[in-house]
C-alpha atoms as a PDB file:
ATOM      1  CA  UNK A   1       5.713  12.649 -16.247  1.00  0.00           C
ATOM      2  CA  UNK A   2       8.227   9.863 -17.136  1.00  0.00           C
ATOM      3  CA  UNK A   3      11.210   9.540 -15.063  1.00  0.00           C
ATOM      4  CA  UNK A   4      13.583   9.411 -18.219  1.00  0.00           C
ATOM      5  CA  UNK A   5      12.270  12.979 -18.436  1.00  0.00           C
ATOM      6  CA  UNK A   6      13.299  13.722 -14.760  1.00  0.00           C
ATOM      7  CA  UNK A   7      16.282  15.627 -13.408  1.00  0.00           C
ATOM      8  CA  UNK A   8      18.807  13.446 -11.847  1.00  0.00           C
ATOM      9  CA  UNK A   9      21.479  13.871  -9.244  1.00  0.00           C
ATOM     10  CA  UNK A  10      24.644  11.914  -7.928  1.00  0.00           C
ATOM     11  CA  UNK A  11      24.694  12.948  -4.358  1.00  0.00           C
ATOM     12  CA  UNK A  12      28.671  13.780  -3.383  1.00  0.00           C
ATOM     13  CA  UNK A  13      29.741  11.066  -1.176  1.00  0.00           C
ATOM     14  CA  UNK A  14      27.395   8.527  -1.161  1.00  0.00           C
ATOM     15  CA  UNK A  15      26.454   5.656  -4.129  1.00  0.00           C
ATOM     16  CA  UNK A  16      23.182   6.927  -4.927  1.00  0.00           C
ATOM     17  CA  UNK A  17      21.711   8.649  -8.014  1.00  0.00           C
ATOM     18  CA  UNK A  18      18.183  10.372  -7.094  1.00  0.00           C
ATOM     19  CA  UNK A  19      15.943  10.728  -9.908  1.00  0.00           C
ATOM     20  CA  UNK A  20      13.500  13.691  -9.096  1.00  0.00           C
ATOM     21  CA  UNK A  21       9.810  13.634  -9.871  1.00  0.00           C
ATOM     22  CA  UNK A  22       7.496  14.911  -7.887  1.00  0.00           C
ATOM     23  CA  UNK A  23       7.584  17.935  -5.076  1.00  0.00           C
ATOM     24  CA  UNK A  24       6.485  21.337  -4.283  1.00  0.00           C
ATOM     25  CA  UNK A  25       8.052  22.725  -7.192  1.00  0.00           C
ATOM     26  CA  UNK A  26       5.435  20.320  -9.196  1.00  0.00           C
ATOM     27  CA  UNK A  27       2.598  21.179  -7.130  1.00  0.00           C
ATOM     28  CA  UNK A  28       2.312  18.257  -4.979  1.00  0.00           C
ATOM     29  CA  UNK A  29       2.446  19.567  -1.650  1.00  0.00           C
ATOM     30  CA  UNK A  30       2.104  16.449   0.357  1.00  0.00           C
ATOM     31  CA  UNK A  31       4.646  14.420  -1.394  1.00  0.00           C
ATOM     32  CA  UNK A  32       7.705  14.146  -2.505  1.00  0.00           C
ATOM     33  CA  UNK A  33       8.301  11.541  -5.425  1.00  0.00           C
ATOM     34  CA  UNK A  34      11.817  10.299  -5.850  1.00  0.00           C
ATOM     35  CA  UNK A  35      13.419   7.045  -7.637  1.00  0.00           C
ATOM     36  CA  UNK A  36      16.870   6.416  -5.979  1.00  0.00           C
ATOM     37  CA  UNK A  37      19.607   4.134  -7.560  1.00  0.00           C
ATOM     38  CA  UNK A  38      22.254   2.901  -5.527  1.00  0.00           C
ATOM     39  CA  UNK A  39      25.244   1.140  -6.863  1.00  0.00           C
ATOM     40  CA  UNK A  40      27.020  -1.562  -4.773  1.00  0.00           C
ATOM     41  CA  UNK A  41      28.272  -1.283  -1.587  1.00  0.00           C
ATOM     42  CA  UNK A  42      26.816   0.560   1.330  1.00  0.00           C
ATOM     43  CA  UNK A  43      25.523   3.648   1.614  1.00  0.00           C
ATOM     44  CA  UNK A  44      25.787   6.445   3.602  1.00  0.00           C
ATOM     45  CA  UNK A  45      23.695   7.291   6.942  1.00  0.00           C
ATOM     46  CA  UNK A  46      20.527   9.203   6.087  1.00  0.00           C
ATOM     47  CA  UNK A  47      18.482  10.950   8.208  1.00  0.00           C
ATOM     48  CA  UNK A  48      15.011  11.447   7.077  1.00  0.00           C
ATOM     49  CA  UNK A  49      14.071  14.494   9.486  1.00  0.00           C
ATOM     50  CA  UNK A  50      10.573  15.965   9.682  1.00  0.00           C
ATOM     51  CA  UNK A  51       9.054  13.711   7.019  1.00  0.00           C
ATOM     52  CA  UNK A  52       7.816   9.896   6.647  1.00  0.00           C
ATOM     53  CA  UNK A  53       9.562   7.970   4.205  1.00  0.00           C
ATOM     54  CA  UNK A  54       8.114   4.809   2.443  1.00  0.00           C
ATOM     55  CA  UNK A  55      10.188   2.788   0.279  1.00  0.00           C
ATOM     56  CA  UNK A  56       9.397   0.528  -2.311  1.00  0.00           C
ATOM     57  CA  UNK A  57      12.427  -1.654  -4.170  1.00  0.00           C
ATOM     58  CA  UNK A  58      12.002  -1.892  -7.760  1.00  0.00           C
ATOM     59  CA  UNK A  59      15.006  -4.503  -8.850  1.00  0.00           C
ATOM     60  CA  UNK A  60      18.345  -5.622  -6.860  1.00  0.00           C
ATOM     61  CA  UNK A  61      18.608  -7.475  -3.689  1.00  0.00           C
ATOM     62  CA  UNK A  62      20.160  -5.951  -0.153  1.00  0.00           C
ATOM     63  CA  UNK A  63      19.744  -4.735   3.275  1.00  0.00           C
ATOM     64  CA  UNK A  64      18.264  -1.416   4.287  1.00  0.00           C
ATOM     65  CA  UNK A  65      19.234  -0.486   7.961  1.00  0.00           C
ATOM     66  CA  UNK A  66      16.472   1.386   9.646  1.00  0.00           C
ATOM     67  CA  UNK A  67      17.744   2.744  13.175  1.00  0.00           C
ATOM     68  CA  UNK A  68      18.667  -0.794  14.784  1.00  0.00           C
ATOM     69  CA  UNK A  69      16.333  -2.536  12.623  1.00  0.00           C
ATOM     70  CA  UNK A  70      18.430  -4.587   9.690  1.00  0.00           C
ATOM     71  CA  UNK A  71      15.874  -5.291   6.735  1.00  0.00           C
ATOM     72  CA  UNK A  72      16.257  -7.623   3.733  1.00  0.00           C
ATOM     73  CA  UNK A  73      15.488  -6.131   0.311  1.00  0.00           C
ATOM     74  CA  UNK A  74      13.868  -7.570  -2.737  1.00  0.00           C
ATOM     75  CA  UNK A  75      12.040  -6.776  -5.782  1.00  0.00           C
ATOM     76  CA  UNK A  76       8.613  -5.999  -4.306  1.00  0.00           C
ATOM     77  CA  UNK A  77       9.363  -5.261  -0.833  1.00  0.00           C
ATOM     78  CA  UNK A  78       7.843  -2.173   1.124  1.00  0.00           C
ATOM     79  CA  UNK A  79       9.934  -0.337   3.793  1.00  0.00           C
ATOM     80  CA  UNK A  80       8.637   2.352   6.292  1.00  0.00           C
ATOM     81  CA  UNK A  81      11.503   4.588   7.684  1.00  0.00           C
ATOM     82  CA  UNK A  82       9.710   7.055  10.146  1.00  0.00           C
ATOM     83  CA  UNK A  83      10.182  10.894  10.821  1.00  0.00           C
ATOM     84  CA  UNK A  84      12.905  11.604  13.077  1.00  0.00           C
ATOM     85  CA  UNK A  85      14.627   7.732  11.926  1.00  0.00           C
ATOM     86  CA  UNK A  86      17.992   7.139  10.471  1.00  0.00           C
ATOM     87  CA  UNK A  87      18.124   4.811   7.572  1.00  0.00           C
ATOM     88  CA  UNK A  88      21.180   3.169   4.931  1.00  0.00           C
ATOM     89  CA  UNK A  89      21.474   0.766   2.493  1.00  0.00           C
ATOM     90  CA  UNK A  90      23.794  -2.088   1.972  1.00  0.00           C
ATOM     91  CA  UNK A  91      23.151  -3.040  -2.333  1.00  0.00           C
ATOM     92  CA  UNK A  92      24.646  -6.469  -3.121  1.00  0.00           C
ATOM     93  CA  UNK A  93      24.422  -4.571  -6.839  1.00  0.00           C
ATOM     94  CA  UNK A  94      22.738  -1.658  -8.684  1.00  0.00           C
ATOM     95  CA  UNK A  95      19.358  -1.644  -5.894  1.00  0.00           C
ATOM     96  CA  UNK A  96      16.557   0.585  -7.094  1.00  0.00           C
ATOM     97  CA  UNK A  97      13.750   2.286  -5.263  1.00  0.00           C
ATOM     98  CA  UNK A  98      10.937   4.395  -5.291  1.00  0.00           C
ATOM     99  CA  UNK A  99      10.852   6.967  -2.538  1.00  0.00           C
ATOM    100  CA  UNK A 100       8.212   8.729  -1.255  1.00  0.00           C
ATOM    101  CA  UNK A 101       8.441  11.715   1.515  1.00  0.00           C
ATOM    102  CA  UNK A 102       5.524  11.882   3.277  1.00  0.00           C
ATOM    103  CA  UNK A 103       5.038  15.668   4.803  1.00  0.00           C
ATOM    104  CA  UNK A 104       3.823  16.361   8.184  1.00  0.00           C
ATOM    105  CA  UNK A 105       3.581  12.948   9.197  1.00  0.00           C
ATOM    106  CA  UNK A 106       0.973  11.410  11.814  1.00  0.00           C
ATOM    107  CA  UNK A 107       3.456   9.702  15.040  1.00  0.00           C
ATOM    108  CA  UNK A 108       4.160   6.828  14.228  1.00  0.00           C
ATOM    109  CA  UNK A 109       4.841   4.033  17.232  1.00  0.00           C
ATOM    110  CA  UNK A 110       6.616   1.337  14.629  1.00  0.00           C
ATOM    111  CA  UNK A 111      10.415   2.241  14.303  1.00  0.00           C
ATOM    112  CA  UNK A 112      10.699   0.408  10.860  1.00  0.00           C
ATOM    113  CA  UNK A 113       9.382  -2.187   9.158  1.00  0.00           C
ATOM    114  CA  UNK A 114       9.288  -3.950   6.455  1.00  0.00           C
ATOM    115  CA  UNK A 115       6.043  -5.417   3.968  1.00  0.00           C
ATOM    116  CA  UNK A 116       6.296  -8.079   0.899  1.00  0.00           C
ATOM    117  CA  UNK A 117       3.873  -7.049  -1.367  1.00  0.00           C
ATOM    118  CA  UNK A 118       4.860  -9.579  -3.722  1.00  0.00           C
ATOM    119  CA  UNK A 119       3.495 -12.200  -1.074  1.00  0.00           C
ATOM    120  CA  UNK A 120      -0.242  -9.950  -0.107  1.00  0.00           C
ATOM    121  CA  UNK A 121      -3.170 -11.456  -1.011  1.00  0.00           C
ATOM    122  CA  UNK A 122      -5.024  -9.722  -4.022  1.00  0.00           C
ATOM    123  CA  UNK A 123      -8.509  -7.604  -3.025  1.00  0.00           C
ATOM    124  CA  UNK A 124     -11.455  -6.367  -5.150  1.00  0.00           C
ATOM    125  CA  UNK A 125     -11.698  -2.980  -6.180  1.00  0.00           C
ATOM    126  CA  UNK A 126     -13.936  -1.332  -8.805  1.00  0.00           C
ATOM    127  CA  UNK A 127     -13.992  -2.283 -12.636  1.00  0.00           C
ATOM    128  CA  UNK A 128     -12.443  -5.974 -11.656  1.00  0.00           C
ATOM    129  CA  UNK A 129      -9.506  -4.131 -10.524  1.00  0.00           C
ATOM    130  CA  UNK A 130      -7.351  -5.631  -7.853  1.00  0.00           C
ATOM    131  CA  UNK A 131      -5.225  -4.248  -5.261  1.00  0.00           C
ATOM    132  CA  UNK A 132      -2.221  -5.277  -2.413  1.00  0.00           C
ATOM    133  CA  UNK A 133      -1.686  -3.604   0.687  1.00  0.00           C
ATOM    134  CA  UNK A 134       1.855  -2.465   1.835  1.00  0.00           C
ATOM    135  CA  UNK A 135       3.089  -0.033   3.738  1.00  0.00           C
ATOM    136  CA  UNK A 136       0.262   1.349   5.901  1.00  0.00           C
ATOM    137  CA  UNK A 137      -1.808   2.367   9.587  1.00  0.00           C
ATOM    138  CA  UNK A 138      -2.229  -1.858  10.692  1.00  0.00           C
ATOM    139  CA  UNK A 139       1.835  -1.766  10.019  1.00  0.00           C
ATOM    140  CA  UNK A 140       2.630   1.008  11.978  1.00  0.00           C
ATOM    141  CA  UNK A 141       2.282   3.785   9.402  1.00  0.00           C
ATOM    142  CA  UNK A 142      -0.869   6.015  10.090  1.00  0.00           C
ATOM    143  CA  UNK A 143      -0.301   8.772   7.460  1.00  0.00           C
ATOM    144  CA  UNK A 144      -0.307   6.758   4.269  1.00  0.00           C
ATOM    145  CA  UNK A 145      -1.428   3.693   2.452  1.00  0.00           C
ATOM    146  CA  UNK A 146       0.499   2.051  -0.164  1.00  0.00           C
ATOM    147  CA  UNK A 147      -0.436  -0.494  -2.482  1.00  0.00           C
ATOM    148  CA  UNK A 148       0.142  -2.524  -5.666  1.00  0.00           C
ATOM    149  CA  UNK A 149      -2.332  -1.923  -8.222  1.00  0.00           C
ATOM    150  CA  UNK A 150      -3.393  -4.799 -11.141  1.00  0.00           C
ATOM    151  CA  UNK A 151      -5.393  -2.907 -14.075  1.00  0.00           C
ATOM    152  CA  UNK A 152      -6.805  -5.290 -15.931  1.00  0.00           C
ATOM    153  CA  UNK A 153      -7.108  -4.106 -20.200  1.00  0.00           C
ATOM    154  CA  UNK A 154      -9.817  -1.793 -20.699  1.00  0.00           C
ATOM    155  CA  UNK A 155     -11.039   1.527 -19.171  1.00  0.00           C
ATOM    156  CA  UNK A 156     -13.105   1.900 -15.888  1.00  0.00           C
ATOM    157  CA  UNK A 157     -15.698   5.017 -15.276  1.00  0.00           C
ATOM    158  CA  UNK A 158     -14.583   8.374 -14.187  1.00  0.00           C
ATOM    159  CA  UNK A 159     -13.826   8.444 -10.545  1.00  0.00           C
ATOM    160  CA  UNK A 160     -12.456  10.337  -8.329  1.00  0.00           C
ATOM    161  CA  UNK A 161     -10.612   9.970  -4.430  1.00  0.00           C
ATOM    162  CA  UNK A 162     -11.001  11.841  -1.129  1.00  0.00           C
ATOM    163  CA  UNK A 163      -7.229  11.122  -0.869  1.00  0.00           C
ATOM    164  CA  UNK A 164      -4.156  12.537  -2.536  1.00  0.00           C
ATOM    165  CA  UNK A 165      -2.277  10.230  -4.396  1.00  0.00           C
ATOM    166  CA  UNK A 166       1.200   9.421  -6.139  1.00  0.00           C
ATOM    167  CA  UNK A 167       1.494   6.825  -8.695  1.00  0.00           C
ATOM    168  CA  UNK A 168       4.041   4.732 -10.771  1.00  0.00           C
ATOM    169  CA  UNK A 169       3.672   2.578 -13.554  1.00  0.00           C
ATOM    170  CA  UNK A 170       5.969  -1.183 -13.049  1.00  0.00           C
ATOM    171  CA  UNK A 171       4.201  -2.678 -15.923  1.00  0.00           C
ATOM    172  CA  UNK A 172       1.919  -2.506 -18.623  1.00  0.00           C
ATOM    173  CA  UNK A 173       0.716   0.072 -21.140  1.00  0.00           C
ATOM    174  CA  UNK A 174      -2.293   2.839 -20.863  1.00  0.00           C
ATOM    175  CA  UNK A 175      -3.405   6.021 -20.636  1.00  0.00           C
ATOM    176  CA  UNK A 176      -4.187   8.796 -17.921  1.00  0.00           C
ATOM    177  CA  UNK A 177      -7.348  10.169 -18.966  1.00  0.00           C
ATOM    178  CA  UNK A 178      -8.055  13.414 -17.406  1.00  0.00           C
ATOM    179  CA  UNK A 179     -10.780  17.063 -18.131  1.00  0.00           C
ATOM    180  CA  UNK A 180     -10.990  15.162 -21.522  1.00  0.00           C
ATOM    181  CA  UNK A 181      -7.176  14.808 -21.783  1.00  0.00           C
ATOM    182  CA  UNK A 182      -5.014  11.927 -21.974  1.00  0.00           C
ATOM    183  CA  UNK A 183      -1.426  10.812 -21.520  1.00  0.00           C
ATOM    184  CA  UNK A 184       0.276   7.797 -22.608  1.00  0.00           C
ATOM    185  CA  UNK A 185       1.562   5.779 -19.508  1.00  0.00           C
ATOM    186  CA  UNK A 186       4.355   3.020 -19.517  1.00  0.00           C
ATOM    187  CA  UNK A 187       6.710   1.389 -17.384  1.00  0.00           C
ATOM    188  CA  UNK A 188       8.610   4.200 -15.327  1.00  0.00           C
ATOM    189  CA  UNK A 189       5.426   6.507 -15.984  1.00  0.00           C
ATOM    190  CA  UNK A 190       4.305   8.975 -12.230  1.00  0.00           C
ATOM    191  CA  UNK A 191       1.215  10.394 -11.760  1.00  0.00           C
ATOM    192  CA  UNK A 192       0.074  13.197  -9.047  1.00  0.00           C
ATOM    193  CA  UNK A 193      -3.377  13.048  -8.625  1.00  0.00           C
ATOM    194  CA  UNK A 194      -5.053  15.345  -6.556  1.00  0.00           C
ATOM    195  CA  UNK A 195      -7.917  14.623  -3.947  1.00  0.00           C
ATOM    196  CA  UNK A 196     -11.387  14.799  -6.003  1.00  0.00           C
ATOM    197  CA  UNK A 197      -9.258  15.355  -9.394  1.00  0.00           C
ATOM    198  CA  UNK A 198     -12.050  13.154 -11.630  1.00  0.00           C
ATOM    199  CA  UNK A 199      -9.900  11.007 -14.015  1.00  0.00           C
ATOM    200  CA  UNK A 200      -9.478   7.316 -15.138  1.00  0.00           C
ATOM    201  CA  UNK A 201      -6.243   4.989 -15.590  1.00  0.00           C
ATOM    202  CA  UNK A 202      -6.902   2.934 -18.637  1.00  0.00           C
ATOM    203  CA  UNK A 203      -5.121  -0.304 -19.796  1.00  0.00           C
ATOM    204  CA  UNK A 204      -4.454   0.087 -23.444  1.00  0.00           C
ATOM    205  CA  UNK A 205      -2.502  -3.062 -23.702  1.00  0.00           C
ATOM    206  CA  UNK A 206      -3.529  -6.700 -23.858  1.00  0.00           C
ATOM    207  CA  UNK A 207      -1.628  -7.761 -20.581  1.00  0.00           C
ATOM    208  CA  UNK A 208      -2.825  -6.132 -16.706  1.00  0.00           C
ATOM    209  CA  UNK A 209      -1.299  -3.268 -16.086  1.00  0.00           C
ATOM    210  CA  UNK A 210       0.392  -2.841 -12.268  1.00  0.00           C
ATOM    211  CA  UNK A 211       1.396   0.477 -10.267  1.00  0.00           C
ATOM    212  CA  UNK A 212       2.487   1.436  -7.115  1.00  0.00           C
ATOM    213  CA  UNK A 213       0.524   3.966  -5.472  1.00  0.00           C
ATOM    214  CA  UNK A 214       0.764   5.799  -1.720  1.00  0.00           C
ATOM    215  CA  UNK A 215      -2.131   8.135  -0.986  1.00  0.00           C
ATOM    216  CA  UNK A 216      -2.870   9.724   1.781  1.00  0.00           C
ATOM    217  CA  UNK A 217      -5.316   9.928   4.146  1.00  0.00           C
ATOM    218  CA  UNK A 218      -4.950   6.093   4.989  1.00  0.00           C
ATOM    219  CA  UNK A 219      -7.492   3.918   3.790  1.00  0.00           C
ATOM    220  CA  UNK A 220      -8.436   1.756   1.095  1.00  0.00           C
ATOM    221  CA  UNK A 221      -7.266   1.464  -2.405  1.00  0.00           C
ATOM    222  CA  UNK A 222     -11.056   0.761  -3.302  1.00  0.00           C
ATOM    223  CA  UNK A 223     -12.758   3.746  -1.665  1.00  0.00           C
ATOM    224  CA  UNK A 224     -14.207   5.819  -5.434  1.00  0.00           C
ATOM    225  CA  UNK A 225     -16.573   8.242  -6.514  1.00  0.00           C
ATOM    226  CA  UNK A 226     -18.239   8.775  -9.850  1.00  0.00           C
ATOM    227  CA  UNK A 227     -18.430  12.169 -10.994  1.00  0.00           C
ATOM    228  CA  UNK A 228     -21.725  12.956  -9.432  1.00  0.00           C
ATOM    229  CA  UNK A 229     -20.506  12.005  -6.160  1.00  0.00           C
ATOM    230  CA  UNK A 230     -21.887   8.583  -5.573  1.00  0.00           C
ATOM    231  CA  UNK A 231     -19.659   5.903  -4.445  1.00  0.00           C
ATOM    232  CA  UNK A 232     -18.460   3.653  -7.083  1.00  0.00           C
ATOM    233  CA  UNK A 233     -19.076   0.059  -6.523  1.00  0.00           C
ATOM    234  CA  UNK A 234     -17.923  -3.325  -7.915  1.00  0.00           C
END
């Protein structure tokens, strides 16, 4: 799915435009996907309820208030609003962010907080792919992990995850290969992919590729399995 081919909404009252991709309605039962686009100024108070919420800021600089907790934003930064927390945004101009609800959430003891990926040191996953940590358990979030993604050109074996994962595309070109399928992929291109869905990301382009992903159970970005079951290694 590409979000220029999602349904959007100006929510009455507030300064944001949510850009819906995936939910139930898609099939992803876990998640729910959203871009949201404020405009300047400050937003209203929202309550995030029952669910998680992890945050990732896409372009524009601000503050996101989360309960008492005042937190700058930044292209690259990673915010964790738990369940029950209230949260609002203060955009200095048009502040974009990926959203993602996280359903029946773990307790969480952290009440907020706040991750540059831009400034995580790079780790090794299969197929000399790399990976940054965010949002996840060591910063107070137990039900997901989220992560940047670096893909370099080329494709990597099959695999498959014990986890459930959402995905967008920040930069680069490829394709979602997938039961012998593929889809092109670009900048502003989501993915739901399924625990033990067998299926490859592959960097068409001459320049790495990078996405953000959140997956759930926690863990590592790393953790694969070829077709046959064996764990992938690199």
């Amino acid at each position: 799915m590409s979000r220029d081919e999602a349904p959007r909404e100006d929510l009455p009252g507030d300064n944001v435009e949510v850009i819906a991709l995936f939910d139930d309605a898609t099939g992803c039962e876990k998640f729910a996907q959203r871009v949201l686009r404020f405009r300047r100024g400050a937003s209203r108070v929202r309550e995030v309820g029952a669910d998680d919420e992890v945050l990732y800021v896409l372009e524009g600089t601000g503050a996101a208030t989360v309960g008492e907790k005042r937190l700058a934003l930044g292209p690259g930064v990673g915010v964790f609003v738990p369940q029950g927390s209230s949260w609002s945004v203060e955009a200095d101009g048009e502040l974009e962010l990926v959203s993602v609800l996280v359903r029946e959430p773990e307790p969480a003891g952290v009440a907020g907080h706040a991750v540059d990926l831009a400034g995580e040191d790079r780790r090794d996953a299969t197929a000399d792919r790399q990976f940054a940590l965010g949002v996840r358990a060591e910063t107070g979030c137990p039900s997901v992990t989220q992560f940047i993604g670096y893909v370099p050109p080329g494709r990597a074996p099959d695999h498959f995850h014990r986890y459930d994962e959402v995905i967008y595309i920040l930069d680069g070109e490829g394709a979602l290969h997938v039961g012998g399928e593929e889809a092109p992929l670009g900048p502003g291109a989501c993915v739901h992919l399924p625990a033990r869905l067998v299926h490859c990301l592959e960097n068409t382009g001459d320049e790495e590729m990078r996405l953000l992903g959140v997956f759930r159970p926690s863990g590592s970005p790393a953790e694969a399995y070829y077709p046959d079951g064996t764990l992938a290694v690199y």
